[in-house]
Protein backbone atom coordinates (compact mmCIF):
# COMPACT_ATOMS: atom_id res chain seq x y z
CA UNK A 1 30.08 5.51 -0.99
CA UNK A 2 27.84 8.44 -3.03
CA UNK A 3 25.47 8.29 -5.36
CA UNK A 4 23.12 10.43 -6.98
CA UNK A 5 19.78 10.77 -8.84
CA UNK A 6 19.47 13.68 -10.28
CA UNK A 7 19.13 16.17 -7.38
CA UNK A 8 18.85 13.59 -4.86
CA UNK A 9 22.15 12.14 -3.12
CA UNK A 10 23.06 9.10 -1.08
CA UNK A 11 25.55 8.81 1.09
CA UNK A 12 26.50 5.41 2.36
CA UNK A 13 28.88 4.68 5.17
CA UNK A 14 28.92 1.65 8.27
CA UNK A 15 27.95 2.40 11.55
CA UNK A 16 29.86 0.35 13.67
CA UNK A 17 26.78 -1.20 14.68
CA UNK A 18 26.48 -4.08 11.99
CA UNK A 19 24.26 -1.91 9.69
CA UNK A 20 24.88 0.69 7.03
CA UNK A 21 23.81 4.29 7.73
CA UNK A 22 22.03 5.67 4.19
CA UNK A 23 21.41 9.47 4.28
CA UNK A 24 19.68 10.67 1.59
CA UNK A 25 19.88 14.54 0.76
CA UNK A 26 17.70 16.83 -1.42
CA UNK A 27 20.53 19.41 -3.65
CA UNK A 28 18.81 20.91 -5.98
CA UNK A 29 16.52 23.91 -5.76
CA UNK A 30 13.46 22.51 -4.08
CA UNK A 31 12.41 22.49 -0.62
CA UNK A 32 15.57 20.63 1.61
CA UNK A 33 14.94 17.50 1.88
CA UNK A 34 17.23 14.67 4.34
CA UNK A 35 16.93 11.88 6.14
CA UNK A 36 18.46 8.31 7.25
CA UNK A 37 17.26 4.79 6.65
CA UNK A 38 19.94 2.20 8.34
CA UNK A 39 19.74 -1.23 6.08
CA UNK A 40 21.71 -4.56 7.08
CA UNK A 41 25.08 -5.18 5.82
CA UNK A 42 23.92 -7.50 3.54
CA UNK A 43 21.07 -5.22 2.04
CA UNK A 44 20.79 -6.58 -1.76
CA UNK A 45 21.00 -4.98 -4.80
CA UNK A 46 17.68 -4.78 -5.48
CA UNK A 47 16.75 -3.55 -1.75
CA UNK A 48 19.45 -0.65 -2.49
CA UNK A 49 17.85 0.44 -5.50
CA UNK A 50 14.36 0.57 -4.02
CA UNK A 51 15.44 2.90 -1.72
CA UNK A 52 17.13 5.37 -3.62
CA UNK A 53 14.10 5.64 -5.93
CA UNK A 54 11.89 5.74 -3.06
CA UNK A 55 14.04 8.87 -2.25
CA UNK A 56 13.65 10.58 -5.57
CA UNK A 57 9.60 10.10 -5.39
CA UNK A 58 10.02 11.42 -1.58
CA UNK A 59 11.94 14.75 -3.19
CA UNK A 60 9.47 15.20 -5.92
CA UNK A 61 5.87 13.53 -5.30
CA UNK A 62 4.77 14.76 -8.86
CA UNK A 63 6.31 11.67 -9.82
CA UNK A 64 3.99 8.72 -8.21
CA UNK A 65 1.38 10.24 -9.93
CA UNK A 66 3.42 9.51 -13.46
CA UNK A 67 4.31 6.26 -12.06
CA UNK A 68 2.39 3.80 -14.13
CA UNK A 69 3.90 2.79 -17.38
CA UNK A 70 1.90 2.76 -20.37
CA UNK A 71 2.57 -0.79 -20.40
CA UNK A 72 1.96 -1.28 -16.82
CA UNK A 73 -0.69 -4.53 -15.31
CA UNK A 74 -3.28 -1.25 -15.27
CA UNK A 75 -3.23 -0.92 -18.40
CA UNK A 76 -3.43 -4.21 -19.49
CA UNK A 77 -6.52 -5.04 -17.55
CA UNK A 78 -4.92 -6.46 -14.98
CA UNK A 79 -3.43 -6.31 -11.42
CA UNK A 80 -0.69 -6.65 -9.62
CA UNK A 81 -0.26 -8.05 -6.66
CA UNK A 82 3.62 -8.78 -5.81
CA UNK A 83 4.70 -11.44 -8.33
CA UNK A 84 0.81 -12.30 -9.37
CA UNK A 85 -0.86 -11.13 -11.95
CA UNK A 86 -4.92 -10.55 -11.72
CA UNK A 87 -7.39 -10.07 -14.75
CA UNK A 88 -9.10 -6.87 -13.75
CA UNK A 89 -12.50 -8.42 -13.73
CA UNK A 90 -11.68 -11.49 -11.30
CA UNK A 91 -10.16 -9.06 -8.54
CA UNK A 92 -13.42 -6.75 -8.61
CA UNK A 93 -15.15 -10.66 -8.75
CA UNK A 94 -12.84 -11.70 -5.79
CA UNK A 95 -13.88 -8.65 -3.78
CA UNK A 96 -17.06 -8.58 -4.24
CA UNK A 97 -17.99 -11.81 -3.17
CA UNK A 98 -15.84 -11.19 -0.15
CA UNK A 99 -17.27 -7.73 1.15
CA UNK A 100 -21.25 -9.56 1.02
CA UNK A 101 -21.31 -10.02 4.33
CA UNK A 102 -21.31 -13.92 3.93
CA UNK A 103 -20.82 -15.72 6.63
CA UNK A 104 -17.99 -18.32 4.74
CA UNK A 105 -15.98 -14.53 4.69
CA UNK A 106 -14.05 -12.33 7.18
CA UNK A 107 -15.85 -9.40 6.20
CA UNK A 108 -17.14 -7.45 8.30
CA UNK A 109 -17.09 -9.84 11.22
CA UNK A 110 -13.05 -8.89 11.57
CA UNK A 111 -13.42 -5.29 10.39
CA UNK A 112 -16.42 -4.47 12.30
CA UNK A 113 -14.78 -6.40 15.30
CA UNK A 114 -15.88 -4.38 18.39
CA UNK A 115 -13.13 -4.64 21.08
CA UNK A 116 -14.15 -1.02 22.49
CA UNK A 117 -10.34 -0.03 22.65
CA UNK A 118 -8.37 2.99 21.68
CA UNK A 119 -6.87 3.51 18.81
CA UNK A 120 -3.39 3.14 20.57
CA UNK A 121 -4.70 0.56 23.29
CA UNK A 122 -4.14 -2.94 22.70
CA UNK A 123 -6.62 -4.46 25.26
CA UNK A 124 -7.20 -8.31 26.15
CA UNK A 125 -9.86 -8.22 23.71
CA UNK A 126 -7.74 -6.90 20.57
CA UNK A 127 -5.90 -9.82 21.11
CA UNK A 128 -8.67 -12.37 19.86
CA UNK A 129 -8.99 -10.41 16.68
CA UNK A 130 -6.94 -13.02 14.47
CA UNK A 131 -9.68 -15.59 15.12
CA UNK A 132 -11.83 -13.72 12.97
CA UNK A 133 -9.64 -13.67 10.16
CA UNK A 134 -8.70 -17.43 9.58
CA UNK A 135 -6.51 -18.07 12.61
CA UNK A 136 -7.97 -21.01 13.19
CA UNK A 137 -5.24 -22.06 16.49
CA UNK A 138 -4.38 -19.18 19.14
CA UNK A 139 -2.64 -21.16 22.22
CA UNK A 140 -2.93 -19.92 25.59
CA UNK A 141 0.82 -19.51 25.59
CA UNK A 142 0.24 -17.00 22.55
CA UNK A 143 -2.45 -15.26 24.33
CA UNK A 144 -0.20 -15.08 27.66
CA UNK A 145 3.05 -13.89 25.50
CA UNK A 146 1.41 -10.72 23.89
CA UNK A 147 0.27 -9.59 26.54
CA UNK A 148 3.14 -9.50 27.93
CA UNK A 149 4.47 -7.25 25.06
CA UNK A 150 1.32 -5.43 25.36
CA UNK A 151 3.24 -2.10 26.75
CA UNK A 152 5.68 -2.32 24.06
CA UNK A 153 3.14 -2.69 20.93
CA UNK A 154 1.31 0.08 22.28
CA UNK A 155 4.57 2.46 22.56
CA UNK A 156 5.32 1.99 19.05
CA UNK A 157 1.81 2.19 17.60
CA UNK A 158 1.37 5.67 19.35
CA UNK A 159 4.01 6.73 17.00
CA UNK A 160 2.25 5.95 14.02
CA UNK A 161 -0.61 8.72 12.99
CA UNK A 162 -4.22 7.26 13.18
CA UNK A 163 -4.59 8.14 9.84
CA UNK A 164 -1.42 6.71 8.04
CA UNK A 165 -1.46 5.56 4.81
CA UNK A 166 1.09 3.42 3.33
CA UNK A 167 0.74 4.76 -0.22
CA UNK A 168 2.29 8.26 1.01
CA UNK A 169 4.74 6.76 4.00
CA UNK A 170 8.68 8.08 3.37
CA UNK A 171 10.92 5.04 3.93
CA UNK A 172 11.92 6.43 7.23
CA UNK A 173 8.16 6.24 8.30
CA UNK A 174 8.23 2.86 8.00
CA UNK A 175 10.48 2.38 10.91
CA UNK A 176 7.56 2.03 13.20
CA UNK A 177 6.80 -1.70 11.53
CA UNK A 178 10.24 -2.57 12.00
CA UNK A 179 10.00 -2.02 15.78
CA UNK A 180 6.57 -3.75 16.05
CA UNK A 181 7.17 -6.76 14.37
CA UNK A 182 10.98 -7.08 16.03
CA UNK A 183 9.18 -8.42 18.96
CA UNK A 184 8.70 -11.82 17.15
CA UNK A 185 12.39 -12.21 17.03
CA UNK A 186 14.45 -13.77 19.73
CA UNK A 187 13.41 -14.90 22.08
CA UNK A 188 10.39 -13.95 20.61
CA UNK A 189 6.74 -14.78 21.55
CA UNK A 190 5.35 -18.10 22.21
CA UNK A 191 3.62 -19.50 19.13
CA UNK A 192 3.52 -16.32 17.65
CA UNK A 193 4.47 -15.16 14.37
CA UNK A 194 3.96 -12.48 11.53
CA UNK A 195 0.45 -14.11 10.57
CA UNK A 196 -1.01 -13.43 14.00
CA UNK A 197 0.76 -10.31 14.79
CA UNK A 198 0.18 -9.00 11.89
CA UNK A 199 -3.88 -9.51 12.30
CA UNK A 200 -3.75 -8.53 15.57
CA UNK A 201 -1.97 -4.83 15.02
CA UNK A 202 -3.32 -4.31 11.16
CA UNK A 203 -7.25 -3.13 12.73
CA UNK A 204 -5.02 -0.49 14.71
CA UNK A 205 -3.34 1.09 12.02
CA UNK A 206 -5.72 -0.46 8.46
CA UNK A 207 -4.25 2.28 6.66
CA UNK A 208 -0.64 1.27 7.43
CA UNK A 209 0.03 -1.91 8.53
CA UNK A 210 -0.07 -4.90 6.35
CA UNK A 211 -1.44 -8.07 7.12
CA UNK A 212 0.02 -11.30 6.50
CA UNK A 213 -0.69 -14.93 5.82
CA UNK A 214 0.81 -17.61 3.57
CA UNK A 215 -1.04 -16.70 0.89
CA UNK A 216 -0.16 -13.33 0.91
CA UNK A 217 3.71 -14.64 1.26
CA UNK A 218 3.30 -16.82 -1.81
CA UNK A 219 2.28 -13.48 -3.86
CA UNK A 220 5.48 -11.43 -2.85
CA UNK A 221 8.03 -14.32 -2.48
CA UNK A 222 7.15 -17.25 -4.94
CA UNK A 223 8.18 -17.33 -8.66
CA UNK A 224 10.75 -15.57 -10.47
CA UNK A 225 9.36 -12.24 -10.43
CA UNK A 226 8.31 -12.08 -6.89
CA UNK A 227 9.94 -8.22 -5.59
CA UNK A 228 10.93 -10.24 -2.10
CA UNK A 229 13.95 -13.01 -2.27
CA UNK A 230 13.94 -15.42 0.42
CA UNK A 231 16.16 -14.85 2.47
CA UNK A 232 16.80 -17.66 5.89
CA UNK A 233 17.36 -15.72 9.13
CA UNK A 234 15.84 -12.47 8.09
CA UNK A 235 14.54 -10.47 11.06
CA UNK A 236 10.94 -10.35 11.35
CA UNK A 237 10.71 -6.04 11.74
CA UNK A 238 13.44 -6.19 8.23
CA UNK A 239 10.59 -8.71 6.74
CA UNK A 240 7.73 -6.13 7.11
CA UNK A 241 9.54 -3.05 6.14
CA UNK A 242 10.43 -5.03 3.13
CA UNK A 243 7.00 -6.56 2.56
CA UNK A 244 5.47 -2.77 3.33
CA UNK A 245 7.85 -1.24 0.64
CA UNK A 246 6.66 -3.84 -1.71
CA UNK A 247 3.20 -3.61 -1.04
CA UNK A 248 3.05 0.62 -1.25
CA UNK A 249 4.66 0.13 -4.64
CA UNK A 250 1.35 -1.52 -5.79
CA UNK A 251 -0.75 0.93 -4.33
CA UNK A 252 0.90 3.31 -5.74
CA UNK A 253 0.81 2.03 -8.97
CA UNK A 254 -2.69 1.14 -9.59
CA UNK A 255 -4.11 3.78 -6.26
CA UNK A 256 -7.04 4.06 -8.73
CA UNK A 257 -7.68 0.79 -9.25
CA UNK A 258 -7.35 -0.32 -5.06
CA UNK A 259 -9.44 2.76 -3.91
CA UNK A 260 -12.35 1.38 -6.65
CA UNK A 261 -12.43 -2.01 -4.95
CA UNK A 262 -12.06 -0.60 -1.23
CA UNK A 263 -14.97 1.37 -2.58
CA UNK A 264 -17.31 -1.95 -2.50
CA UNK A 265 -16.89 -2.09 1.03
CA UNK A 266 -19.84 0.22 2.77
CA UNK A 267 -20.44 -0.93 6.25
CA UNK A 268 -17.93 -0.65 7.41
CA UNK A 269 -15.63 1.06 4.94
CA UNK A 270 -11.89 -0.91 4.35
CA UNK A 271 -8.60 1.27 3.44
CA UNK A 272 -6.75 0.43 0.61
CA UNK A 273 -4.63 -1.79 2.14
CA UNK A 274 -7.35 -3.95 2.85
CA UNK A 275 -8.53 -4.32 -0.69
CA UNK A 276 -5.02 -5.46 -1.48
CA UNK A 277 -5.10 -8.40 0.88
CA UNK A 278 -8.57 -9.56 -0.30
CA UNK A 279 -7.25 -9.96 -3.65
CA UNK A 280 -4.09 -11.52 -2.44
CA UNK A 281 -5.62 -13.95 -0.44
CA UNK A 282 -7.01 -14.91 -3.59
CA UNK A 283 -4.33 -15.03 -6.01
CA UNK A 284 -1.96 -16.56 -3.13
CA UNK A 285 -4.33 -19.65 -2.66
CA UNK A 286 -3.56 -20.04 -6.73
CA UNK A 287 -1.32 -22.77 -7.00
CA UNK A 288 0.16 -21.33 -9.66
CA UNK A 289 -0.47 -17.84 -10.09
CA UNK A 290 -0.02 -15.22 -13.73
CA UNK A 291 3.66 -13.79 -13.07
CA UNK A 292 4.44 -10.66 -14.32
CA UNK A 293 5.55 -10.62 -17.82
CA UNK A 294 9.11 -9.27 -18.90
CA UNK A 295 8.88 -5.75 -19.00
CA UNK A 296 11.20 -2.92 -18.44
CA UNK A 297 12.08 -1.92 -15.04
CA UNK A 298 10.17 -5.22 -13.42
């Protein structure tokens, strides 16, 4: 199967390996441009379309910049976070009573969380880090089972620039999330899922790799405009990829709004991504949290 927007095509075939082999190719004028992102066979609709427009922003970047609607949450005074919908005022609220330096908060006790380790080292230390952020049960068994993926983590996180930022990742630069996270699946780790790995490899990589928690689930998968379906069985490494896509869409389209709150943060400074799970910590403990309203293209 082809398709095309504008100058950029996709071409869509099987690989024989229970997954479907998109390669996207740059045929216009500009600079070449091609690469490969392999999806499941039953990649949705929705999933497919994600892609190819994350494809078209890859072959011209001009366009994130135009990327917020006039009618988008920014300029309504608001935020969005996955499916929820903030008033401007109570995320800035939200995030500053988070980045005090209370003790009832996280901040800076789990960003300022000294485990003297390299930036591609996981050490026994690193591993504690999830404590800090409202993991309130790590098992022994837990502790035992990553480190015994320790060699594993630390292969795929030296593939990932210290420096990454998930607002300008390609889709094929996400594959490095897939391959962390596809250590939770089977047989998996003992007691271990996203939630902890997630806290555990996010202080690595705070530019790049997104935590996780319940709350954060409830903003991208509850309600009728959540951007992730559930969706039983899923993969843990598909899960993130798909939870990373959604979450650099945000970014990108209020990156003005998320570097202003990471800007509250002085000591010691938070990326971007950070400021996005403060606030969605938030709106995710929300029972019922502001959906997005019906507009075009949400």
């Amino acid at each position: 199967m082809r398709a095309r927007v504008e100058d950029v095509d996709a071409t869509v075939l099987e690989d024989g390996l229970g997954r479907l082999s998109m390669m996207f190719t740059q045929v216009g004028r500009r600079s070449a441009m091609q690469y490969e992102v392999a999806v499941p066979l039953d990649v949705t609709a929705q999933q497919v379309a994600q892609l190819l427009a994350s494809a078209f922003e890859r072959a011209h970047p001009e366009t994130r910049e135009k990327s917020t609607a006039p009618d988008s949450p920014a300029e309504q005074g608001r935020v969005r976070v996955g499916g929820a919908l903030v008033e401007r005022e109570q995320a800035f609220e939200w995030a500053r009573e988070y980045l005090t330096g209370s003790s009832a908060w996280a901040y800076p006790a789990y960003d300022a969380y000294d485990a003297r380790s390299a930036p591609d080292s996981i050490e026994d230390a690193d591993l504690l880090a999830p404590v800090l952020l409202n993991v309130h049960r790590l098992t022994l068994k837990a502790y035992y089972g990553l480190q015994q993926q320790r060699n594993r983590l630390q292969e795929c996180l030296a593939a990932i620039p210290e420096d990454a930022e998930l607002a300008s990742a390609g889709d094929d630069d996400l594959e490095p999330i897939r391959l962390l996270f596809a250590v939770l699946d089977a047989p998996g780790i003992p007691d271990v899922q996203g939630t902890i790995l997630a806290k555990i490899l996010h202080r690595k990589r705070p530019g790049f790799i997104p935590l996780y928690d319940e709350r954060v689930r409830r903003c991208y998968q509850v309600g009728p405009r959540a951007p992730l379906p559930v969706r039983r069985g899923r993969p843990w490494g598909e899960f993130f990829v798909a939870l990373a896509m959604a979450m650099r869409k945000d970014l990108v389209d209020q990156y003005d709004t998320w570097a202003e709150i990471a800007d509250l943060a002085s000591d010691p400074p938070i990326s971007l991504l950070r400021a996005l799970d403060i606030v969605a910590w938030r709106a995710g403990g929300d029972r019922s949290p502001t959906e997005l309203p019906d507009l075009p293209g949400t």
